[in-house]
PDB file of N, CA and C in Angstrom:
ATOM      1  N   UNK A   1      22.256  -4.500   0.543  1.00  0.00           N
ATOM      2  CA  UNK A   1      22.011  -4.423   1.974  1.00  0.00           C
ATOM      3  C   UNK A   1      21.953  -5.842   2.531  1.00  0.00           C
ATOM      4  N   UNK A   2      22.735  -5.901   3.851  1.00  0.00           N
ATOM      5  CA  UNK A   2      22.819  -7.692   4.082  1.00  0.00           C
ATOM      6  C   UNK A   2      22.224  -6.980   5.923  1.00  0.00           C
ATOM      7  N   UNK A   3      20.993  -7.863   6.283  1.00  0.00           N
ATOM      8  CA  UNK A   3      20.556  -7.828   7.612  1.00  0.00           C
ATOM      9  C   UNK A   3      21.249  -8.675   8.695  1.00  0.00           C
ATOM     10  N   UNK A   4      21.896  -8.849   9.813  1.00  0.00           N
ATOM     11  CA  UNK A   4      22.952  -9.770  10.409  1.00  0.00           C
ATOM     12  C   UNK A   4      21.420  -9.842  11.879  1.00  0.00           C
ATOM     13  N   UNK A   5      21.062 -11.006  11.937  1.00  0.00           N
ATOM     14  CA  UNK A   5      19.918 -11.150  12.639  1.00  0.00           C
ATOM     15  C   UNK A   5      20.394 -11.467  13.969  1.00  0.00           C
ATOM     16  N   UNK A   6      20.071 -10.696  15.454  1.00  0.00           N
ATOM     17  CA  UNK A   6      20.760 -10.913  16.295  1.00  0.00           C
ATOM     18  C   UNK A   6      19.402 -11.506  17.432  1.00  0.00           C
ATOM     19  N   UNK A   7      19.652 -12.163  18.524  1.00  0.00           N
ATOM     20  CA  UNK A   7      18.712 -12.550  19.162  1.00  0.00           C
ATOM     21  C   UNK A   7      18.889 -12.267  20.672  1.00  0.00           C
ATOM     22  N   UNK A   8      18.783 -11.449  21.441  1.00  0.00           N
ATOM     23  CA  UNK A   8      18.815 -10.539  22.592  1.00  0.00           C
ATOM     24  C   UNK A   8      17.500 -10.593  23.562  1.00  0.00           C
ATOM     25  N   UNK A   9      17.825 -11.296  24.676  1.00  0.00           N
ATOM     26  CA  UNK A   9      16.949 -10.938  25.650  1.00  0.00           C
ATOM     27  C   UNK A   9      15.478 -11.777  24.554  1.00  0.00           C
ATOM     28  N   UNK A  10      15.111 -12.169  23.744  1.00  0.00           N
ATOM     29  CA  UNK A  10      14.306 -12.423  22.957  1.00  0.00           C
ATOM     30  C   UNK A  10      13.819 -11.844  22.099  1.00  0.00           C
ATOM     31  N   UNK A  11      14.625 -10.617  21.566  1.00  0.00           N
ATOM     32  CA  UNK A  11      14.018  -9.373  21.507  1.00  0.00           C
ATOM     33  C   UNK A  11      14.919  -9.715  19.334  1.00  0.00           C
ATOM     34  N   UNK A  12      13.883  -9.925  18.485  1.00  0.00           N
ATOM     35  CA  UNK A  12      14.778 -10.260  17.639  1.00  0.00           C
ATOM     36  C   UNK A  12      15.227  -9.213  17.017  1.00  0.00           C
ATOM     37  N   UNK A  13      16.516  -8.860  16.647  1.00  0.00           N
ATOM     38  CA  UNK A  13      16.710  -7.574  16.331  1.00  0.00           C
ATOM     39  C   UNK A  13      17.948  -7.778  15.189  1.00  0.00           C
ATOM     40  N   UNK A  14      17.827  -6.488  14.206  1.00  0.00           N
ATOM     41  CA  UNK A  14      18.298  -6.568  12.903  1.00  0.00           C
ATOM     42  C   UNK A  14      19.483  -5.622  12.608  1.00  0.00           C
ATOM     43  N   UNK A  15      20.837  -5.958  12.163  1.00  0.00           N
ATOM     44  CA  UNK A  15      22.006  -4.909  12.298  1.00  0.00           C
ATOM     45  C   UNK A  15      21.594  -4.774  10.643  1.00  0.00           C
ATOM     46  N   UNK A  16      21.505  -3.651  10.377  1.00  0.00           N
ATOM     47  CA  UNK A  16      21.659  -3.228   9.082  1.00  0.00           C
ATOM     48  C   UNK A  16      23.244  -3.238   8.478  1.00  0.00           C
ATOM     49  N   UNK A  17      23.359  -3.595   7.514  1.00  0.00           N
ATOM     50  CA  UNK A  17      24.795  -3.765   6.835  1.00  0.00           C
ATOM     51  C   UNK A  17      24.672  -3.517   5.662  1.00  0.00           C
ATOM     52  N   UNK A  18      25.499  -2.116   5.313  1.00  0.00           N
ATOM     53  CA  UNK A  18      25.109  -1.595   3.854  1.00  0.00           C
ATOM     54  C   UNK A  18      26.606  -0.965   3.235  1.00  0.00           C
ATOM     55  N   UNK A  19      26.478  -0.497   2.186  1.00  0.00           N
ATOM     56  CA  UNK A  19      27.462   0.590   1.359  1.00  0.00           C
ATOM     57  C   UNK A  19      26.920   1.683   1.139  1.00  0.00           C
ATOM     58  N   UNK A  20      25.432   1.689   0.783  1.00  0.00           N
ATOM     59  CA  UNK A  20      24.714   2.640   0.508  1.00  0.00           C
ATOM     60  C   UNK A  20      24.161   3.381   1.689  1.00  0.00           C
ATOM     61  N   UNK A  21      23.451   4.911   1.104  1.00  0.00           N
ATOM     62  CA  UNK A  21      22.610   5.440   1.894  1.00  0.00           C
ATOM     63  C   UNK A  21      20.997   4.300   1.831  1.00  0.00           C
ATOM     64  N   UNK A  22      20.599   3.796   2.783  1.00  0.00           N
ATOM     65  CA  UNK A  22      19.120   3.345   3.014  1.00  0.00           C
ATOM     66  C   UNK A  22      18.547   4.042   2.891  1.00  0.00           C
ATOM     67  N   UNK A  23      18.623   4.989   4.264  1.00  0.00           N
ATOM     68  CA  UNK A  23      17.372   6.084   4.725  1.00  0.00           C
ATOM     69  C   UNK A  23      17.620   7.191   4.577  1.00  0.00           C
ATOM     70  N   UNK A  24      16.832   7.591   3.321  1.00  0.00           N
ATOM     71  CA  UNK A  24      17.507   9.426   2.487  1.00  0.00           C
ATOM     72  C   UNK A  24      15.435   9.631   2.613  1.00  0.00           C
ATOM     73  N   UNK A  25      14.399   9.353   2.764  1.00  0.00           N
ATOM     74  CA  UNK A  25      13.200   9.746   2.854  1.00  0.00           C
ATOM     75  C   UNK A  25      12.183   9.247   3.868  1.00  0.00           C
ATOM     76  N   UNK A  26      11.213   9.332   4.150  1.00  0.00           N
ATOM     77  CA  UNK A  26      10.460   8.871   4.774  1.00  0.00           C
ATOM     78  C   UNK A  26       9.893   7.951   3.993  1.00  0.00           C
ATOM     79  N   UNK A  27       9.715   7.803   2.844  1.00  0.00           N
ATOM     80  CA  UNK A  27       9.531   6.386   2.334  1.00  0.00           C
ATOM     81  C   UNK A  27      10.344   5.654   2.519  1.00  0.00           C
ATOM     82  N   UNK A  28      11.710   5.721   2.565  1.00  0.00           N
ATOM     83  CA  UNK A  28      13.181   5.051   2.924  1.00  0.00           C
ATOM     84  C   UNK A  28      12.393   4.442   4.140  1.00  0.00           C
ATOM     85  N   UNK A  29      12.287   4.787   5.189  1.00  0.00           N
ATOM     86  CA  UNK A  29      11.788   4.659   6.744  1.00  0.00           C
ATOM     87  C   UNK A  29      10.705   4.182   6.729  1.00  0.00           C
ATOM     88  N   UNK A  30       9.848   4.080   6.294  1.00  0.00           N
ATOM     89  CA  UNK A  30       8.570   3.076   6.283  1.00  0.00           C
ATOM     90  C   UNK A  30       8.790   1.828   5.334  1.00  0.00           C
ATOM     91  N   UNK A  31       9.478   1.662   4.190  1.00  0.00           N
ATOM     92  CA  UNK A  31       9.978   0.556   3.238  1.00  0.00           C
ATOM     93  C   UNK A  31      10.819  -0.459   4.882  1.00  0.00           C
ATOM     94  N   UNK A  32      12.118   0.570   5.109  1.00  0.00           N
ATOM     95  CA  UNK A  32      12.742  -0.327   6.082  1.00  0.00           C
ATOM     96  C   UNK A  32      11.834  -0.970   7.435  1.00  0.00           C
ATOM     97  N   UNK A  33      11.061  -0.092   7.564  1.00  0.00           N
ATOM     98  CA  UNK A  33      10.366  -0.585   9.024  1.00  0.00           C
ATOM     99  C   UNK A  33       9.265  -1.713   8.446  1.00  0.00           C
ATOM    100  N   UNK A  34       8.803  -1.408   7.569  1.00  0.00           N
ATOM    101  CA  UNK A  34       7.356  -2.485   6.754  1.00  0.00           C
ATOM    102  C   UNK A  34       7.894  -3.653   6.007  1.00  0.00           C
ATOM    103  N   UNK A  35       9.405  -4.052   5.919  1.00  0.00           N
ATOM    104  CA  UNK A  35       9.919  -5.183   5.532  1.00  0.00           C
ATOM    105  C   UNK A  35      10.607  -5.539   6.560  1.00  0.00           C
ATOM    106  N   UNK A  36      11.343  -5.345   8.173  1.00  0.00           N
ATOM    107  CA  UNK A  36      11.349  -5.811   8.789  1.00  0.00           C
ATOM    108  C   UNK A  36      10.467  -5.893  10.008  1.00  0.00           C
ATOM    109  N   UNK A  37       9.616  -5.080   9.825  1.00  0.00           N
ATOM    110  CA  UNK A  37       9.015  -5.752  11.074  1.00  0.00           C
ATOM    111  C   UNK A  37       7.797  -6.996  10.531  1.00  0.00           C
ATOM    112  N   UNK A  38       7.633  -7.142   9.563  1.00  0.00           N
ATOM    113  CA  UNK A  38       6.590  -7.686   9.187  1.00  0.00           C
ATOM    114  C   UNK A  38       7.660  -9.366   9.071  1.00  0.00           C
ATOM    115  N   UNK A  39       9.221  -9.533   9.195  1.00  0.00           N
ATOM    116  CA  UNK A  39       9.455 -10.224   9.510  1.00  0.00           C
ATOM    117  C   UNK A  39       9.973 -10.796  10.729  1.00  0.00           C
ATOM    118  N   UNK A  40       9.512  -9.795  11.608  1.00  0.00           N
ATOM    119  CA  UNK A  40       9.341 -10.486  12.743  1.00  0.00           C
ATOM    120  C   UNK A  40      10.456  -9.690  13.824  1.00  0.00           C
ATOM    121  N   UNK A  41      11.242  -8.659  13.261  1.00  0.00           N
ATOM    122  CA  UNK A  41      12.166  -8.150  13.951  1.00  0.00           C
ATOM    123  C   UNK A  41      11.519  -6.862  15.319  1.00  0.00           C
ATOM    124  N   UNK A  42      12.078  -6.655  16.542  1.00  0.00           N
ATOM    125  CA  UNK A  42      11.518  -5.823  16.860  1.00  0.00           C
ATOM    126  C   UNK A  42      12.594  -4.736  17.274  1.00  0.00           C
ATOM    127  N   UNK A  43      13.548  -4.886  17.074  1.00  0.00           N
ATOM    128  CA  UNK A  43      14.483  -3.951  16.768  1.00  0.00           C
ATOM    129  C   UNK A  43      15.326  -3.469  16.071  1.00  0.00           C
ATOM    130  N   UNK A  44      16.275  -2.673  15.315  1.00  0.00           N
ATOM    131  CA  UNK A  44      16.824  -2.429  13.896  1.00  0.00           C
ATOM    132  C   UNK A  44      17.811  -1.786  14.690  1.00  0.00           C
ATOM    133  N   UNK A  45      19.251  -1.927  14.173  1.00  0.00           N
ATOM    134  CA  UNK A  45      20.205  -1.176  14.509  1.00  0.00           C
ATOM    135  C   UNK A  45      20.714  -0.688  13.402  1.00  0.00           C
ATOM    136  N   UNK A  46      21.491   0.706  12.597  1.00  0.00           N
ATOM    137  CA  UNK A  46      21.600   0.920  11.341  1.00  0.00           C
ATOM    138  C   UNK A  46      22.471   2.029  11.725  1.00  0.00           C
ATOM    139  N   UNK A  47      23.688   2.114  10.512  1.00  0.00           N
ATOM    140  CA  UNK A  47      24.775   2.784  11.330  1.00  0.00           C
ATOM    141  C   UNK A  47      24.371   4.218  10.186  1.00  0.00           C
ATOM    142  N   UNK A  48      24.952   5.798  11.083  1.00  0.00           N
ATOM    143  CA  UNK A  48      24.394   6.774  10.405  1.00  0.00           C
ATOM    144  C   UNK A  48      25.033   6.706   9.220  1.00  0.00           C
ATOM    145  N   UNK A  49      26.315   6.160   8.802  1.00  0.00           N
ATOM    146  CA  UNK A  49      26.594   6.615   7.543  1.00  0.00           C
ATOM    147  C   UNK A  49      25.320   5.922   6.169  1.00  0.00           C
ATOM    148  N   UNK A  50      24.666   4.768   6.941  1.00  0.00           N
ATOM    149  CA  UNK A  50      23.434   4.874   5.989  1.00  0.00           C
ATOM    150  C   UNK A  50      22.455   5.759   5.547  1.00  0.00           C
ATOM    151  N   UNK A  51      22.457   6.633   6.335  1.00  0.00           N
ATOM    152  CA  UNK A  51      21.480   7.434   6.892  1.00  0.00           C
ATOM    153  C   UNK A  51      21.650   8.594   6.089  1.00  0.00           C
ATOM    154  N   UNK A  52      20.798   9.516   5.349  1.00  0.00           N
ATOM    155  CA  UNK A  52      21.115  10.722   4.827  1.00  0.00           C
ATOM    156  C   UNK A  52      21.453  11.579   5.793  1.00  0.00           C
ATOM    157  N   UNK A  53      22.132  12.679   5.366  1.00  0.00           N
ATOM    158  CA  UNK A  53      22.374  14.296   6.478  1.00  0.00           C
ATOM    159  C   UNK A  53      21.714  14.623   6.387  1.00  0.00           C
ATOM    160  N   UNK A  54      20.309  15.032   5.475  1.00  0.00           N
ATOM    161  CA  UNK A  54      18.741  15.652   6.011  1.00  0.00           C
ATOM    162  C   UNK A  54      18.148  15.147   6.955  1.00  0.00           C
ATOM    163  N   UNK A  55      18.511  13.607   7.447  1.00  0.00           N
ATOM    164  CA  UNK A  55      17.919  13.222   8.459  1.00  0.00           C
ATOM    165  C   UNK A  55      18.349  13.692   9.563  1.00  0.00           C
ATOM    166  N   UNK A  56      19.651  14.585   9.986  1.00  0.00           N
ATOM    167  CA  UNK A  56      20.288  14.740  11.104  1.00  0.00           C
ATOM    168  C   UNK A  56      20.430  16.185  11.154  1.00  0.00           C
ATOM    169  N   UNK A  57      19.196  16.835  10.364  1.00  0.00           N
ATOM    170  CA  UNK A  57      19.387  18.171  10.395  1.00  0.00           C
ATOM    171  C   UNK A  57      17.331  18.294  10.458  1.00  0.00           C
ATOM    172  N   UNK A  58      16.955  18.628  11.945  1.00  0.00           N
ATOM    173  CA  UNK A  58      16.003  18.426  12.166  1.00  0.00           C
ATOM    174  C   UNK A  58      14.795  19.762  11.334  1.00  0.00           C
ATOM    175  N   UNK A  59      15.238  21.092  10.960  1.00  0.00           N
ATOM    176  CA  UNK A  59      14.890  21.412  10.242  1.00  0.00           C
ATOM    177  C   UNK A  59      13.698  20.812   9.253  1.00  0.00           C
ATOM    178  N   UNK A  60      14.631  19.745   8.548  1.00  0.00           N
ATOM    179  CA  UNK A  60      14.020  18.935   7.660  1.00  0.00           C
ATOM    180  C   UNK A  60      12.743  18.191   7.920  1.00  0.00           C
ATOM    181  N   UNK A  61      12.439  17.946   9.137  1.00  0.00           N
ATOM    182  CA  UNK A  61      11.211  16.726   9.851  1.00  0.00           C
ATOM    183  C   UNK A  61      11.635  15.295   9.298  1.00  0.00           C
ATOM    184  N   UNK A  62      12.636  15.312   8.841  1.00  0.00           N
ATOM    185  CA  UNK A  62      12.680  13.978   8.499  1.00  0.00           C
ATOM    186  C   UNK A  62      13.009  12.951   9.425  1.00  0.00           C
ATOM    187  N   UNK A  63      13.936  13.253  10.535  1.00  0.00           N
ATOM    188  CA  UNK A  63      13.762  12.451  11.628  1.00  0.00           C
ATOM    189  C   UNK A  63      12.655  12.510  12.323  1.00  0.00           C
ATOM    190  N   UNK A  64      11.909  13.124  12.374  1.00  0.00           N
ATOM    191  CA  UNK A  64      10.715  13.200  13.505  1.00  0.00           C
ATOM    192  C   UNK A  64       9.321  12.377  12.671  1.00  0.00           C
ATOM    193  N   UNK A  65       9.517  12.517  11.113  1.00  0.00           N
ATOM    194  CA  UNK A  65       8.723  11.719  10.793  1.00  0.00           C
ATOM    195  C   UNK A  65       8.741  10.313  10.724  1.00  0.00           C
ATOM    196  N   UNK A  66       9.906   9.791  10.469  1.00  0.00           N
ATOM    197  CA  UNK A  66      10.703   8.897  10.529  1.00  0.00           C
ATOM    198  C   UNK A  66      10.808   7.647  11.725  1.00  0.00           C
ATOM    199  N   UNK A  67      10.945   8.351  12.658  1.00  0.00           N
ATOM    200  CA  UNK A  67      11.046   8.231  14.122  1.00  0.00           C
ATOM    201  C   UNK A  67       9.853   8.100  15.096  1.00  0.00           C
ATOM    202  N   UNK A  68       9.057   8.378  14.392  1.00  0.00           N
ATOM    203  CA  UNK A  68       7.612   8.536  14.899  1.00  0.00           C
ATOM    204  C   UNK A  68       6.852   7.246  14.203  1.00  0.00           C
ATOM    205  N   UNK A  69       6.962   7.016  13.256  1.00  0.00           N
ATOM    206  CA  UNK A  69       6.196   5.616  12.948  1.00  0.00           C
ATOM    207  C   UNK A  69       7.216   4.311  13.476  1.00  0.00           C
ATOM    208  N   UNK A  70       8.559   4.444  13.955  1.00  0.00           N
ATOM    209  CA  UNK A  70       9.094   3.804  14.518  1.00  0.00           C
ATOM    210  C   UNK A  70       8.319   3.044  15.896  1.00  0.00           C
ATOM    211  N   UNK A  71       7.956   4.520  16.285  1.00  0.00           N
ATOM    212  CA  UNK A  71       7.554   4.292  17.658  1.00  0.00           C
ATOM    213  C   UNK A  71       5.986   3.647  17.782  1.00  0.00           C
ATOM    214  N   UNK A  72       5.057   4.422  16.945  1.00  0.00           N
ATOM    215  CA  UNK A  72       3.952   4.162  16.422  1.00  0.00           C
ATOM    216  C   UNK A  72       3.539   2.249  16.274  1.00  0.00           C
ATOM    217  N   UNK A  73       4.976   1.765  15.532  1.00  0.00           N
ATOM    218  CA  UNK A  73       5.052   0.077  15.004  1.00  0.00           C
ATOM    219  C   UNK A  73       5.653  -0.241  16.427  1.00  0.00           C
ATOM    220  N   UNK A  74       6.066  -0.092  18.024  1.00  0.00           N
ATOM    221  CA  UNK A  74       6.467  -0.477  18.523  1.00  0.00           C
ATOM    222  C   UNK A  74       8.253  -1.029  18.234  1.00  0.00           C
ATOM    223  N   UNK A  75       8.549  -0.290  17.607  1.00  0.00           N
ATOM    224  CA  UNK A  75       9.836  -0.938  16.766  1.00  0.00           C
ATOM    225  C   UNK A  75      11.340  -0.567  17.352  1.00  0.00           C
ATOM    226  N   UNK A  76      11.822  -0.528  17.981  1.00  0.00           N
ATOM    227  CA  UNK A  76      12.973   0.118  18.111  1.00  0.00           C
ATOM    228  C   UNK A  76      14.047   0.454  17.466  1.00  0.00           C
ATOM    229  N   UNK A  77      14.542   1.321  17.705  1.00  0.00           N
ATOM    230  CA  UNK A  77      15.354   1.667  16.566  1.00  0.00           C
ATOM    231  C   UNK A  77      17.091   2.433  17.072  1.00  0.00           C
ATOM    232  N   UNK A  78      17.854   2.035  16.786  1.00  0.00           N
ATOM    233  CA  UNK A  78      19.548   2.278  17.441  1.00  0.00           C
ATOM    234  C   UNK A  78      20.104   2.432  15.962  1.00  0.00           C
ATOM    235  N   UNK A  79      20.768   3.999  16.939  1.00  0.00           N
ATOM    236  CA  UNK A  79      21.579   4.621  15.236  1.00  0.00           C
ATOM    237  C   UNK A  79      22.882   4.471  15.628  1.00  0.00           C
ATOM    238  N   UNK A  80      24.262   4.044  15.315  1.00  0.00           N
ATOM    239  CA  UNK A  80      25.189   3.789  15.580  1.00  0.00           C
ATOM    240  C   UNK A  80      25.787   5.479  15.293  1.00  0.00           C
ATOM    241  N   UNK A  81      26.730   6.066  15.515  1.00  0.00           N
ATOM    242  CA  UNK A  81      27.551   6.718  15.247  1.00  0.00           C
ATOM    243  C   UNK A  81      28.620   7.712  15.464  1.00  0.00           C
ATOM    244  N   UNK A  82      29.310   8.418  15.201  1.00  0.00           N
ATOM    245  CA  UNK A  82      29.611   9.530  16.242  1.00  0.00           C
ATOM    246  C   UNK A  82      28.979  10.496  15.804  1.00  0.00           C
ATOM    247  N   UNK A  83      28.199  11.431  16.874  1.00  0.00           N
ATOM    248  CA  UNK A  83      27.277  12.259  17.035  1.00  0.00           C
ATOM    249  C   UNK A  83      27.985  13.596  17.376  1.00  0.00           C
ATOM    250  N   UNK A  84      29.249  13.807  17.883  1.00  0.00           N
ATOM    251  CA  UNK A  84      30.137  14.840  18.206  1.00  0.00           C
ATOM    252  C   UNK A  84      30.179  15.548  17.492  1.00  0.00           C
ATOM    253  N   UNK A  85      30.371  15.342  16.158  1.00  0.00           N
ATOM    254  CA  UNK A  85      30.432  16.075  14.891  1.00  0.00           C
ATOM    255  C   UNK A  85      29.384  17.024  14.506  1.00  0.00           C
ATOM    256  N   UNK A  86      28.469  17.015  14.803  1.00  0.00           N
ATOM    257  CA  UNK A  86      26.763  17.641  14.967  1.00  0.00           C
ATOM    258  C   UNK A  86      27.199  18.691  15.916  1.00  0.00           C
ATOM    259  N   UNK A  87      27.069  19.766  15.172  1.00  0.00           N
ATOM    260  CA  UNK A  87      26.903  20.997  16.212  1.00  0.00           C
ATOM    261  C   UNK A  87      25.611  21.676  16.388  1.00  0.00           C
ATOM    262  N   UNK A  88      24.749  21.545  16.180  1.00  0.00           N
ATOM    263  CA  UNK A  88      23.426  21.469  16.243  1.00  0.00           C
ATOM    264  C   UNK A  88      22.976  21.147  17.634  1.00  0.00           C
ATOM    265  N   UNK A  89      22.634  22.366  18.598  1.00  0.00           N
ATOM    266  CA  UNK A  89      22.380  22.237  20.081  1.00  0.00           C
ATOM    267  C   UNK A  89      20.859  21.611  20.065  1.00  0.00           C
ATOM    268  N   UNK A  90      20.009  21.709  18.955  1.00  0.00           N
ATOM    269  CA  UNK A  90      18.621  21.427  18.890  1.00  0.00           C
ATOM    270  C   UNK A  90      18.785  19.356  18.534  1.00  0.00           C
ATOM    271  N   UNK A  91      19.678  19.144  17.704  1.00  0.00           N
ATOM    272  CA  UNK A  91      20.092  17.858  17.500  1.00  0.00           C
ATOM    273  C   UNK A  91      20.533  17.336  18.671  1.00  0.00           C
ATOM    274  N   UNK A  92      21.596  18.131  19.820  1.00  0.00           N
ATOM    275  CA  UNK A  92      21.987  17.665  20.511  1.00  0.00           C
ATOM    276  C   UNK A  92      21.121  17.179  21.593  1.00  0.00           C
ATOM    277  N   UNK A  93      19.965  17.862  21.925  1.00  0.00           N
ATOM    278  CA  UNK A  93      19.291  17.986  22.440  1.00  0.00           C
ATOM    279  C   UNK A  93      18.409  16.511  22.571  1.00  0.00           C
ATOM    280  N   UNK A  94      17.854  16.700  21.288  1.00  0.00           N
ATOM    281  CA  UNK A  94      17.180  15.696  20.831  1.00  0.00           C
ATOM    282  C   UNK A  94      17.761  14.193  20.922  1.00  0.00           C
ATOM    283  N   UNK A  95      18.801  13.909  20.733  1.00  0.00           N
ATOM    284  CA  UNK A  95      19.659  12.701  20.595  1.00  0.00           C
ATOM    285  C   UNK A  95      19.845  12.675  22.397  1.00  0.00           C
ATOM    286  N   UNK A  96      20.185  13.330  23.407  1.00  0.00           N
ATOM    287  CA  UNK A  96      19.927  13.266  24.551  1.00  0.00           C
ATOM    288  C   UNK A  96      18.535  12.415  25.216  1.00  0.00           C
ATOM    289  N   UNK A  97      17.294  13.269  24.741  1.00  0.00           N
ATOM    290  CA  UNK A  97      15.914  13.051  25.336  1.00  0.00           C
ATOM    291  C   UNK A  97      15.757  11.840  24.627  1.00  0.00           C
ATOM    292  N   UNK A  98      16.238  11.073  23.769  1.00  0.00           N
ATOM    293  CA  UNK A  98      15.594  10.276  22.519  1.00  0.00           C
ATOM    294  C   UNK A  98      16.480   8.845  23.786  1.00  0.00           C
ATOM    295  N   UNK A  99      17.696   9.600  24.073  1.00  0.00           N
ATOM    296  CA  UNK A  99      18.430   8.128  24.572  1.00  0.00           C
ATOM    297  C   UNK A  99      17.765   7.785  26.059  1.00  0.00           C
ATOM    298  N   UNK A 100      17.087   8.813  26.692  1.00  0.00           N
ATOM    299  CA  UNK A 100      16.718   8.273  27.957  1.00  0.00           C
ATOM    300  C   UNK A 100      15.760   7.859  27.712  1.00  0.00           C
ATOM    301  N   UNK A 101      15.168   7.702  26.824  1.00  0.00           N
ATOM    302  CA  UNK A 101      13.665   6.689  26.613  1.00  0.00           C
ATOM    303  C   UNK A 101      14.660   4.994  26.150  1.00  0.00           C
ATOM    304  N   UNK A 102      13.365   4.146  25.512  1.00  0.00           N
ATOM    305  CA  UNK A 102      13.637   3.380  25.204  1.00  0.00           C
ATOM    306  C   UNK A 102      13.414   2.173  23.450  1.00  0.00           C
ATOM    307  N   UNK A 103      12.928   3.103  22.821  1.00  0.00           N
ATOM    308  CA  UNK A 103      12.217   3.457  21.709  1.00  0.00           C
ATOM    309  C   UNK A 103      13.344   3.544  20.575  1.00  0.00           C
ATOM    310  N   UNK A 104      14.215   4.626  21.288  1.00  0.00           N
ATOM    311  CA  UNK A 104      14.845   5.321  20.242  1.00  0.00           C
ATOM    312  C   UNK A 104      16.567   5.764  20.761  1.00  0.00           C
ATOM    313  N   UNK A 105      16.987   5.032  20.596  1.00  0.00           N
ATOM    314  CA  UNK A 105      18.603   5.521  20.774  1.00  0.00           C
ATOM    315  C   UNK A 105      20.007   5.496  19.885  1.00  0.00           C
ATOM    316  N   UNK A 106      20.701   6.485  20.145  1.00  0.00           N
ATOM    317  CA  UNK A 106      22.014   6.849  19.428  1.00  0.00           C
ATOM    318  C   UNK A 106      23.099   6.532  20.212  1.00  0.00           C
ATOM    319  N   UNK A 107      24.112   5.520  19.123  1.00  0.00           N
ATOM    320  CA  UNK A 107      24.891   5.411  20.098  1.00  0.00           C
ATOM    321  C   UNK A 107      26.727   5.178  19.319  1.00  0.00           C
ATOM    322  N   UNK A 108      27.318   4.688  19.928  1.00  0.00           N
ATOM    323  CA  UNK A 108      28.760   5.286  19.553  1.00  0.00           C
ATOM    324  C   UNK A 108      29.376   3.594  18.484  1.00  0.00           C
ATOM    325  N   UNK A 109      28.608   2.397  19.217  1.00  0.00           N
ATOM    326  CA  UNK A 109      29.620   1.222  18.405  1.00  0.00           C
ATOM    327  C   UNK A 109      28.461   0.300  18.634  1.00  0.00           C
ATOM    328  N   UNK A 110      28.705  -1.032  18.062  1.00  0.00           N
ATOM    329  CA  UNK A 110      27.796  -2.058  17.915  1.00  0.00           C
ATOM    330  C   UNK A 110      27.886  -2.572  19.270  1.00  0.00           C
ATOM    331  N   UNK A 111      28.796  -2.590  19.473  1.00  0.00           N
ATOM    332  CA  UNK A 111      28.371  -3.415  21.019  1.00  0.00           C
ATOM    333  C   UNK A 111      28.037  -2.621  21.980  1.00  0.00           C
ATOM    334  N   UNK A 112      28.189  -0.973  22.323  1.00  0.00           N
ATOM    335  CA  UNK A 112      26.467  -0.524  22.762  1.00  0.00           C
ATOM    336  C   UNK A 112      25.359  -0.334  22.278  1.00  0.00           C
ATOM    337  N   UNK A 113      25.358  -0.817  20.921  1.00  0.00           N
ATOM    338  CA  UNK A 113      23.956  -1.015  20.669  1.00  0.00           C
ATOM    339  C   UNK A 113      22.979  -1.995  21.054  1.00  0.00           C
ATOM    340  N   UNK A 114      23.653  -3.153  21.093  1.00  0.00           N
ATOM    341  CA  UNK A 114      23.274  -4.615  21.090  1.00  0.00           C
ATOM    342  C   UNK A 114      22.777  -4.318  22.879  1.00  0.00           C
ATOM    343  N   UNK A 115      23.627  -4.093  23.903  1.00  0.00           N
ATOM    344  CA  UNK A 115      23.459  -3.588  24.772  1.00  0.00           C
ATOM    345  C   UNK A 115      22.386  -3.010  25.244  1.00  0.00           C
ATOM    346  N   UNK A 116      21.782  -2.316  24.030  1.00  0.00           N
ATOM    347  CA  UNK A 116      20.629  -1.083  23.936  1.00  0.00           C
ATOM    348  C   UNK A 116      19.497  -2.173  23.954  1.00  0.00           C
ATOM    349  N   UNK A 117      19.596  -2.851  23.317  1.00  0.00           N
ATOM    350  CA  UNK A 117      18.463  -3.620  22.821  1.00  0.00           C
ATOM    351  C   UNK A 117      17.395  -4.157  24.030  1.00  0.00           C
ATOM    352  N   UNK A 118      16.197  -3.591  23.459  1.00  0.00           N
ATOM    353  CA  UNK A 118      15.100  -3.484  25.174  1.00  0.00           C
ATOM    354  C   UNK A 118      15.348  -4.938  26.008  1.00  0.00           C
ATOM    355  N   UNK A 119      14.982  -5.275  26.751  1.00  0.00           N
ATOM    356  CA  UNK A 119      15.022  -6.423  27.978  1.00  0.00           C
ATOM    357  C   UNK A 119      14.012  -7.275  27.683  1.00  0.00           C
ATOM    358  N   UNK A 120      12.656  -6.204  27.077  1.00  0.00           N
ATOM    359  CA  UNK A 120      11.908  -6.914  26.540  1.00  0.00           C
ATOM    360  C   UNK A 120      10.942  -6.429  25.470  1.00  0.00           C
ATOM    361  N   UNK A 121       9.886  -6.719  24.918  1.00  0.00           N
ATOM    362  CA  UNK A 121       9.125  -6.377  23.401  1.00  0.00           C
ATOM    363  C   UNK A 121       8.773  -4.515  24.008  1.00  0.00           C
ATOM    364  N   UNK A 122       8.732  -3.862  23.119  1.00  0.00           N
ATOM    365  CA  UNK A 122       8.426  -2.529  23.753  1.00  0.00           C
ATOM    366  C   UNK A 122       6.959  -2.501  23.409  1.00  0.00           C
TER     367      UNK A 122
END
């Protein structure tokens, strides 16, 4: 895993760059959030193919647990991907309400993510 450290609005924020799945548990999601934020990052961008498919199948709670200590650490968090593919009206749903906040958003390429990145510390 290589972190590409970006600096936005002041807002220091971290592109995840991987081969692997990262985030397959909620330990996955607290390991990633408790080694970068503790270096100082306050936002994480991480593209879904890191991401397990239990996380995108809400069933599971694994996004909601996940996602919730995100918010909890003040941390933000941007999932890159295409989301079309998800037929899941309860996912769809969710990835909707999640983007009009500011906490938590899904999005299609790196340069609306970077974009995403708050204005200021959340």
């Amino acid at each position: 895993m290589e972190i590409v450290t970006h600096n936005i609005n002041d807002i220091k924020t971290a592109e995840i760059v991987a081969d692997e799945t990262i985030l397959a548990s909620v330990e996955d999601g607290l390991d990633l959030l408790g080694d970068l934020y503790y270096q100082g990052y306050d936002c994480i961008i991480i593209p879904d193919q890191n991401i397990s498919e239990k996380f995108f199948d809400l069933k599971t709670k694994l996004a909601g647990e996940v996602l919730q200590k995100f918010v909890q650490y003040r941390v933000s968090l941007i999932i890159i991907g295409d989301f079309l593919k998800y037929t899941s009206k309860s996912l769809n749903d969710f990835i909707y309400e999640s983007n009009k906040g500011r906490h938590i958003n899904f999005v299609t390429s790196l340069s609306e993510a970077l974009a995403r990145v708050p204005k200021s510390k959340p």
